[in-house]
PDB file of N, CA and C in Angstrom:
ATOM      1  N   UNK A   1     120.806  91.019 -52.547  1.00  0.00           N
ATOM      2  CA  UNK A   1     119.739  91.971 -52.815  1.00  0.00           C
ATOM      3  C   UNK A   1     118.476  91.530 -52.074  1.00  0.00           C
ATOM      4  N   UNK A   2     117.574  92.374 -51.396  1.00  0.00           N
ATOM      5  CA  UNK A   2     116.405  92.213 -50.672  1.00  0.00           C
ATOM      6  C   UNK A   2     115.111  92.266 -51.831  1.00  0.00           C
ATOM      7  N   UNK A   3     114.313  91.465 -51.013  1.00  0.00           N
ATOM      8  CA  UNK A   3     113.238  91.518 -51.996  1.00  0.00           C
ATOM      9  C   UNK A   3     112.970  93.174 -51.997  1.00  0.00           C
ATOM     10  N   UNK A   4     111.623  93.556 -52.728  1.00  0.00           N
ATOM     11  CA  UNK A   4     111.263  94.697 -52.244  1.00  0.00           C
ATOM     12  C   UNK A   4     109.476  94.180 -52.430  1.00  0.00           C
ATOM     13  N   UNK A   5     108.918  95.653 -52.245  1.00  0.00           N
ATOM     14  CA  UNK A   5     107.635  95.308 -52.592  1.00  0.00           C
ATOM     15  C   UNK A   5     106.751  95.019 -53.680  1.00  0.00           C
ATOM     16  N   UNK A   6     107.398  95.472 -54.163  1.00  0.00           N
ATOM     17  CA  UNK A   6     106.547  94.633 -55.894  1.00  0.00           C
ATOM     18  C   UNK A   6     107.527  93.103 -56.155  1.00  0.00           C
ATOM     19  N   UNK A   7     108.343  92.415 -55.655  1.00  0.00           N
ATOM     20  CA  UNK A   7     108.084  91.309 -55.414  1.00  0.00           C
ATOM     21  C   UNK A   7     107.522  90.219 -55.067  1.00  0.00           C
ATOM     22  N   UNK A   8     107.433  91.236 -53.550  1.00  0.00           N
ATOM     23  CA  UNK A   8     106.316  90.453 -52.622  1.00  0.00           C
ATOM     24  C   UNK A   8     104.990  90.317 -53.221  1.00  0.00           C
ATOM     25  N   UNK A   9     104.445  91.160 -53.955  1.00  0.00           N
ATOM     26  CA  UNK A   9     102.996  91.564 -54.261  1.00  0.00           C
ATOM     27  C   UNK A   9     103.090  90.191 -55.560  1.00  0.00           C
ATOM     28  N   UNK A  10     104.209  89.837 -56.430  1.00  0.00           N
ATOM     29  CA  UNK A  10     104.398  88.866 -57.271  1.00  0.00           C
ATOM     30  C   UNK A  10     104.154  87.805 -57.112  1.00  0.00           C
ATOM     31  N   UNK A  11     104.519  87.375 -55.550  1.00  0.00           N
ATOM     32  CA  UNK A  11     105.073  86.082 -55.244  1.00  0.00           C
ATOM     33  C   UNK A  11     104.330  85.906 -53.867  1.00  0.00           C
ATOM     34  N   UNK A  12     102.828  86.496 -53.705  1.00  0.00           N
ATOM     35  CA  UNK A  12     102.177  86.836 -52.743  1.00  0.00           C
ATOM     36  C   UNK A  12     101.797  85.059 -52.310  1.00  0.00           C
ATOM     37  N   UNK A  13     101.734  84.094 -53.210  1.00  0.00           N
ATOM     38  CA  UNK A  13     101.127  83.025 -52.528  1.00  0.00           C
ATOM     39  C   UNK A  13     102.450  82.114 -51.551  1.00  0.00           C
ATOM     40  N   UNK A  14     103.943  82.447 -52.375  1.00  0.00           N
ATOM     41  CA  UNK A  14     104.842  81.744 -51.551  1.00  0.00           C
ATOM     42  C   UNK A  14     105.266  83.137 -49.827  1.00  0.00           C
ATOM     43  N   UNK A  15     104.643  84.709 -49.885  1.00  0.00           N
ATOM     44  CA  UNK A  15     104.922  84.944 -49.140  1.00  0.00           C
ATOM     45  C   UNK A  15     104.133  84.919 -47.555  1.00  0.00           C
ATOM     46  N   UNK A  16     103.131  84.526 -48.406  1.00  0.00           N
ATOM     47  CA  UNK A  16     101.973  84.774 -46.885  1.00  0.00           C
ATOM     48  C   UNK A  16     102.509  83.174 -45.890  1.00  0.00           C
ATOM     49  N   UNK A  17     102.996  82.129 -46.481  1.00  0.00           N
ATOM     50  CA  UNK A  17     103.324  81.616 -45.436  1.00  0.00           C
ATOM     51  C   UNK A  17     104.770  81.989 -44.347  1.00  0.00           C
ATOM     52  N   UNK A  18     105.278  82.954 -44.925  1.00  0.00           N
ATOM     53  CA  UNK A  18     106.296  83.132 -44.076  1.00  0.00           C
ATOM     54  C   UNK A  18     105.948  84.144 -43.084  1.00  0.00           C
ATOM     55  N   UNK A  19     105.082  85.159 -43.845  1.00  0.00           N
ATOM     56  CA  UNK A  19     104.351  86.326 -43.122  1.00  0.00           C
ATOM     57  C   UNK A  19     103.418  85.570 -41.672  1.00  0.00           C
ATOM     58  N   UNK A  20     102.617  84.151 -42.276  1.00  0.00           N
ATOM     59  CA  UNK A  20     102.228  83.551 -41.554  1.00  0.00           C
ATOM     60  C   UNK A  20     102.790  82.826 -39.807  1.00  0.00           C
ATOM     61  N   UNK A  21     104.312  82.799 -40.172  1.00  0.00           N
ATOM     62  CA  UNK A  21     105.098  82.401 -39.410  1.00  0.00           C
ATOM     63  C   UNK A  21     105.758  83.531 -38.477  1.00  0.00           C
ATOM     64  N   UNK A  22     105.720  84.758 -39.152  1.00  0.00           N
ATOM     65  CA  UNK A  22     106.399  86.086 -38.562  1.00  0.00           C
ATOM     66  C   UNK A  22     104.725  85.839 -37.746  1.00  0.00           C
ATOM     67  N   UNK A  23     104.065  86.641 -38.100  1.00  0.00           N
ATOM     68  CA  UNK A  23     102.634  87.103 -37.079  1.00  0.00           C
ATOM     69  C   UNK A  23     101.557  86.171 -36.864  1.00  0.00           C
ATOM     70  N   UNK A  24     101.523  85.062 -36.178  1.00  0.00           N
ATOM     71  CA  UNK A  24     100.837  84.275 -36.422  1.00  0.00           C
ATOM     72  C   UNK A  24      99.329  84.807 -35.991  1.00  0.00           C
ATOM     73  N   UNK A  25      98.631  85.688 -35.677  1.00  0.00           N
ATOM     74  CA  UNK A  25      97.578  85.961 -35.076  1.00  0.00           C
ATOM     75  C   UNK A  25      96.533  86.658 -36.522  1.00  0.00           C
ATOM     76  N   UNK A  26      98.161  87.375 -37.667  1.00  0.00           N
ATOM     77  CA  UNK A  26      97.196  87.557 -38.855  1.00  0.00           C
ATOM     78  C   UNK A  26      96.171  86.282 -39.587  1.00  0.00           C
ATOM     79  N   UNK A  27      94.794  86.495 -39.903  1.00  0.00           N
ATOM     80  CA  UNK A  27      94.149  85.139 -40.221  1.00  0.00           C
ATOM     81  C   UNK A  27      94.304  85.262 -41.593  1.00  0.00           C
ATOM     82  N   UNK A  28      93.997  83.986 -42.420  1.00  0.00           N
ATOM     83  CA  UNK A  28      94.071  84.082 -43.822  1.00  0.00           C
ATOM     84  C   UNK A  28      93.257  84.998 -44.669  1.00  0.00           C
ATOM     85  N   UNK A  29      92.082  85.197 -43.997  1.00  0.00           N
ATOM     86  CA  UNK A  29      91.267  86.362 -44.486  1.00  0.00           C
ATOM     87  C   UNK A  29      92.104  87.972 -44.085  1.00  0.00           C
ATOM     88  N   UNK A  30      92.786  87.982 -43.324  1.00  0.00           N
ATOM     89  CA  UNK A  30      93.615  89.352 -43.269  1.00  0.00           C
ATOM     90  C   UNK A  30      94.608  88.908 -44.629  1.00  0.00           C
ATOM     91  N   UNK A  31      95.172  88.394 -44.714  1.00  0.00           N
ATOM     92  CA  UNK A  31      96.141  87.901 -45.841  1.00  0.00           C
ATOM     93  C   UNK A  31      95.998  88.233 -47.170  1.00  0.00           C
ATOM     94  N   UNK A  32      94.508  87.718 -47.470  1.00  0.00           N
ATOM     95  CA  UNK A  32      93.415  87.815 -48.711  1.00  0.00           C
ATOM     96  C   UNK A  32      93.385  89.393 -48.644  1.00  0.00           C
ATOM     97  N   UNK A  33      93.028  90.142 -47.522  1.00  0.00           N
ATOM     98  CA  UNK A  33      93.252  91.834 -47.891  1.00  0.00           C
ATOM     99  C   UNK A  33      94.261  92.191 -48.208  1.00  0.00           C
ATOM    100  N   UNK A  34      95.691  91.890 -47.459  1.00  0.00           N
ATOM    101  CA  UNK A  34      96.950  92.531 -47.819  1.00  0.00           C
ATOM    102  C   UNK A  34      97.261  92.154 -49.151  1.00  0.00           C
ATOM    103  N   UNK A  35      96.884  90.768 -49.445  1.00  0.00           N
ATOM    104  CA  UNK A  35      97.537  90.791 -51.164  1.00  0.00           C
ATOM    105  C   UNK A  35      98.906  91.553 -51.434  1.00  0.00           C
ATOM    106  N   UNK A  36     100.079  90.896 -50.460  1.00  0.00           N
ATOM    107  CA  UNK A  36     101.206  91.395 -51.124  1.00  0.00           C
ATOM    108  C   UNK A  36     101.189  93.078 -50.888  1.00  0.00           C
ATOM    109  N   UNK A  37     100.040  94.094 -50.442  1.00  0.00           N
ATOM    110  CA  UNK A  37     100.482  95.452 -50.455  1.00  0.00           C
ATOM    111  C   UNK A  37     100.598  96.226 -48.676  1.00  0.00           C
ATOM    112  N   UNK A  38     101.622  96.340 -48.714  1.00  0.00           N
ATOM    113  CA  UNK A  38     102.586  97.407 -47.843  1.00  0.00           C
ATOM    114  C   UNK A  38     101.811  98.295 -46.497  1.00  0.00           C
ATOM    115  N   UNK A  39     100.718  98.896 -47.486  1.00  0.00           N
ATOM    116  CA  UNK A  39     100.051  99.834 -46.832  1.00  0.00           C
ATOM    117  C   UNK A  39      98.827  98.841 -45.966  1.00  0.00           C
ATOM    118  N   UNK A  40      98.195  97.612 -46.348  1.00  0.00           N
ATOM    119  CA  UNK A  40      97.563  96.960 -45.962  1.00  0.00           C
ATOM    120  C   UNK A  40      98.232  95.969 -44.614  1.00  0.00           C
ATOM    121  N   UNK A  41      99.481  95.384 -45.138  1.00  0.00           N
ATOM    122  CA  UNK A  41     100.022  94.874 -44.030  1.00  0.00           C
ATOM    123  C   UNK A  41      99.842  95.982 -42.784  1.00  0.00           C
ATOM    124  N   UNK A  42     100.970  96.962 -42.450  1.00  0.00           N
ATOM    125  CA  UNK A  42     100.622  98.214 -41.752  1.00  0.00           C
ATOM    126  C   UNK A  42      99.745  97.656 -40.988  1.00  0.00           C
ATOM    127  N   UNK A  43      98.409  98.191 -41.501  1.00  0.00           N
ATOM    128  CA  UNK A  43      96.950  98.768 -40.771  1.00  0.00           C
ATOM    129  C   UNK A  43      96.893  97.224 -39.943  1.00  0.00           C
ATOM    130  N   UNK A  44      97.258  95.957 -41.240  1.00  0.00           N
ATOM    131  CA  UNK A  44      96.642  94.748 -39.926  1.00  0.00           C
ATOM    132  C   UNK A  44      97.677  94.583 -39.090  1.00  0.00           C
ATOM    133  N   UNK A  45      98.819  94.929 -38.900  1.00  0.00           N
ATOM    134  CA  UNK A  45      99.911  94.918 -37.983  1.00  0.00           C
ATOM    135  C   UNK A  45      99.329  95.998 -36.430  1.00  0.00           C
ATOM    136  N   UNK A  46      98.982  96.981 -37.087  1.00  0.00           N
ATOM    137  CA  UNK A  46      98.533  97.855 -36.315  1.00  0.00           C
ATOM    138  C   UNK A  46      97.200  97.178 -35.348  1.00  0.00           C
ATOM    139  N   UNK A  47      96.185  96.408 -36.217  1.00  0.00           N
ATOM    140  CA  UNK A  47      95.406  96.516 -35.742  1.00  0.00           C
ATOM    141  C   UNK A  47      94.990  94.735 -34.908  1.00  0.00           C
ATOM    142  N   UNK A  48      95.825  93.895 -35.155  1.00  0.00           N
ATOM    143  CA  UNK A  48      95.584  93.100 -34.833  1.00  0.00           C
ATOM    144  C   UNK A  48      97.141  92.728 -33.498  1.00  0.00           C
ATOM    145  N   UNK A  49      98.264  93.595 -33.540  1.00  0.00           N
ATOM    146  CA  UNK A  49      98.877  93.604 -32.821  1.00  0.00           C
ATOM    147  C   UNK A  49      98.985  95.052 -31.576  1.00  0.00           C
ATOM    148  N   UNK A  50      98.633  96.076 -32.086  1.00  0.00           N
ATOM    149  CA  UNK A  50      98.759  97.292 -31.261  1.00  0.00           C
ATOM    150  C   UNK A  50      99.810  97.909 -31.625  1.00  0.00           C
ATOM    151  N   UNK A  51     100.339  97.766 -32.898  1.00  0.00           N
ATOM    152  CA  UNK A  51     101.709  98.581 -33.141  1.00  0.00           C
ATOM    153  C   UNK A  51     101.493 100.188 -33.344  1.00  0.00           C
ATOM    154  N   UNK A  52     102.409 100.811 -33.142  1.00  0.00           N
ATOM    155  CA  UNK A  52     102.051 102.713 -33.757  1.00  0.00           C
ATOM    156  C   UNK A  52     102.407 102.108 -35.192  1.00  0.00           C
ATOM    157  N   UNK A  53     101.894 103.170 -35.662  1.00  0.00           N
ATOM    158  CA  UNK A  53     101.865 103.669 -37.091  1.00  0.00           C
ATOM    159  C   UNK A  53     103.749 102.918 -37.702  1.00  0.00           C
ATOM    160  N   UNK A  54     104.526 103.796 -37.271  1.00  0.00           N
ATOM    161  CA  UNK A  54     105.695 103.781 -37.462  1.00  0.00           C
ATOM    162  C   UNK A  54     106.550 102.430 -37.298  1.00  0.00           C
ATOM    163  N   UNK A  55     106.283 101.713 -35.881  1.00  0.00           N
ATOM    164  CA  UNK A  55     106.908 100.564 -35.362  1.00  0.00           C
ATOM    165  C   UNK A  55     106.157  99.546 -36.692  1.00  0.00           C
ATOM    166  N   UNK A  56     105.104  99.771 -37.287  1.00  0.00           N
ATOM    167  CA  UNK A  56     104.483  98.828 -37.882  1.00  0.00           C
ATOM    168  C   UNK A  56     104.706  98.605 -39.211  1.00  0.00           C
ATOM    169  N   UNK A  57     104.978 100.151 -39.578  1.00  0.00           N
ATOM    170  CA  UNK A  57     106.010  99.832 -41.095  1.00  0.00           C
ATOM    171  C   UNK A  57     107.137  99.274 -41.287  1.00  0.00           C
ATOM    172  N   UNK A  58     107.862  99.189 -39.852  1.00  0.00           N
ATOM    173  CA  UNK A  58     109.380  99.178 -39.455  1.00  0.00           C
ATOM    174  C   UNK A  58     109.382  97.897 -39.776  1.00  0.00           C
ATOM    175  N   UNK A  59     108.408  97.029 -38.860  1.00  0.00           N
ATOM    176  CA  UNK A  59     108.609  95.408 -38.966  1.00  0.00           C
ATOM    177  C   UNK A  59     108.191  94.946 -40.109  1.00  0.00           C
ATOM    178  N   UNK A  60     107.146  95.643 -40.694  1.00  0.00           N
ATOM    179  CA  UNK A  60     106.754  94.949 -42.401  1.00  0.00           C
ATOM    180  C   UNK A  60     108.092  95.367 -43.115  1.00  0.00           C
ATOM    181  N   UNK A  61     108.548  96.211 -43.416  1.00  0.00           N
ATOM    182  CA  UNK A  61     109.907  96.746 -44.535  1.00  0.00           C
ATOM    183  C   UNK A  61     111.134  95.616 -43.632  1.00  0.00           C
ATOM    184  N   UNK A  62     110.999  94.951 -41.939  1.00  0.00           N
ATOM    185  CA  UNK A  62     112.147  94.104 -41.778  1.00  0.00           C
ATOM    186  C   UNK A  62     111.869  92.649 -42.367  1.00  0.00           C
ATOM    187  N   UNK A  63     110.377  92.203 -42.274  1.00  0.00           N
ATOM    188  CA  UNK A  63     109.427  91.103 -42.554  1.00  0.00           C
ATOM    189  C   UNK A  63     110.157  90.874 -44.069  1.00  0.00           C
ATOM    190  N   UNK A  64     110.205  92.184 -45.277  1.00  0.00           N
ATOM    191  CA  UNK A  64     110.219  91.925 -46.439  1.00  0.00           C
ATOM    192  C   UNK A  64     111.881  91.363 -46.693  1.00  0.00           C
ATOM    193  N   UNK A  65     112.718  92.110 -46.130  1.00  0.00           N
ATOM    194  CA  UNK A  65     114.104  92.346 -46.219  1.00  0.00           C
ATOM    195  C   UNK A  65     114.283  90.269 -45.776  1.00  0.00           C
ATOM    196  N   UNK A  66     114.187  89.977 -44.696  1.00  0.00           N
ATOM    197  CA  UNK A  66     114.090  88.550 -44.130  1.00  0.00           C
ATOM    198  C   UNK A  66     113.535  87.827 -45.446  1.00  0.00           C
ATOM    199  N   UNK A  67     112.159  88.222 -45.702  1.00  0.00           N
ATOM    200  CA  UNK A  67     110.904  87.117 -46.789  1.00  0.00           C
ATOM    201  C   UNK A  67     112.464  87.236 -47.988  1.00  0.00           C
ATOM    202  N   UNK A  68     113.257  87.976 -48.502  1.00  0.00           N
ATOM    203  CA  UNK A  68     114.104  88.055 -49.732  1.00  0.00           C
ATOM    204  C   UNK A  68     115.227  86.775 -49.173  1.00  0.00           C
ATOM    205  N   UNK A  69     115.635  87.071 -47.966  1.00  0.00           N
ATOM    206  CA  UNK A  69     116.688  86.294 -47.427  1.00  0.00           C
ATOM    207  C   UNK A  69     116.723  84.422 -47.527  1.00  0.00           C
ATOM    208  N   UNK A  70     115.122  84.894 -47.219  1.00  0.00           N
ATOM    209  CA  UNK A  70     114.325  83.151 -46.898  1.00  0.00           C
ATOM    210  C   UNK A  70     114.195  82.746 -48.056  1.00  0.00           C
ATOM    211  N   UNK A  71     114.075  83.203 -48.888  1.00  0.00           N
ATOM    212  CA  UNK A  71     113.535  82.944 -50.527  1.00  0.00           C
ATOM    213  C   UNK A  71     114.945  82.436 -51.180  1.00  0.00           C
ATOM    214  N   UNK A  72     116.050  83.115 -51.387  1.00  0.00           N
ATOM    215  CA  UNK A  72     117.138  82.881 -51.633  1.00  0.00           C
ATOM    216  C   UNK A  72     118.018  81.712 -50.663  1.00  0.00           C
ATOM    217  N   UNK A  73     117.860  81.194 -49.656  1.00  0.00           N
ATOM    218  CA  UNK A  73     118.150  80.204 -49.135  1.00  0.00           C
ATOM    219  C   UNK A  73     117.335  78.761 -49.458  1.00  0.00           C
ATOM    220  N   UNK A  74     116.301  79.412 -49.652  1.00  0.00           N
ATOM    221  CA  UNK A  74     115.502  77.471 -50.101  1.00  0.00           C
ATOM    222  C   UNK A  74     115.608  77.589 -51.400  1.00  0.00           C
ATOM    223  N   UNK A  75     116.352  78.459 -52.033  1.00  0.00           N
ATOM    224  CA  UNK A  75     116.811  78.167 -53.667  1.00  0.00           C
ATOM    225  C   UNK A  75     117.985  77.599 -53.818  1.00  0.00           C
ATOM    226  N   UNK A  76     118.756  77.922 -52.623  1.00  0.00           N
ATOM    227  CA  UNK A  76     120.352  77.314 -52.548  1.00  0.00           C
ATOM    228  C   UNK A  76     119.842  75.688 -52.511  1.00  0.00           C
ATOM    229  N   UNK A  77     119.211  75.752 -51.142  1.00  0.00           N
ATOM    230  CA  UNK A  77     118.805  74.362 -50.735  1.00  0.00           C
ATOM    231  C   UNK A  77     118.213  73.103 -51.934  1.00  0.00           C
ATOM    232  N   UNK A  78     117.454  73.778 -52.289  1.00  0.00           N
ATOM    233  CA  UNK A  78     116.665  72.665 -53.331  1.00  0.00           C
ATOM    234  C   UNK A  78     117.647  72.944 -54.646  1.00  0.00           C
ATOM    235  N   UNK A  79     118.758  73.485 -55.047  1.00  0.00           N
ATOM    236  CA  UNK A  79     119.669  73.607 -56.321  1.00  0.00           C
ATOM    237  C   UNK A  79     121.063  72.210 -55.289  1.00  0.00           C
ATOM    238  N   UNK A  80     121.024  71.999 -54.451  1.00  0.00           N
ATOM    239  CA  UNK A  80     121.934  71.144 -53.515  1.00  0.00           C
ATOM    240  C   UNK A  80     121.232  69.660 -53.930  1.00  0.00           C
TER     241      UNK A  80
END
């Protein structure tokens, strides 16, 4: 199962470092705006990379699907 977005928005302090690692050009003060919400990522995707509208939701909804993947692997890891 993938995270979704009211996960992310839950678990906003373990996700911004991965988000951090996907876009590194977002700064922590962009981070502090998105707070975990969807529509905020977007606009700074848009606006700090040049994405359209569309390409920019695409990679945040792939960003989240991955952030669920990553989350569930360092749970395997540290239960090892």
């Amino acid at each position: 199962m993938f995270m979704n977005w009211d996960q992310i928005e839950g678990k906003w302090k373990q996700a911004k470092g991965s988000l951090k690692q996907q876009w590194g050009k977002l700064t922590d003060d962009d981070l502090d705006v998105i707070a975990g919400q969807r529509d905020k990522l977007v606009g700074k995707l848009q606006e700090r990379y040049g994405y359209a509208k569309d390409e920019a939701q695409r990679k945040a909804d792939e960003w989240v699907k991955t952030a669920g993947e990553d989350s569930r692997e360092s749970a395997k890891t540290a239960r090892r």
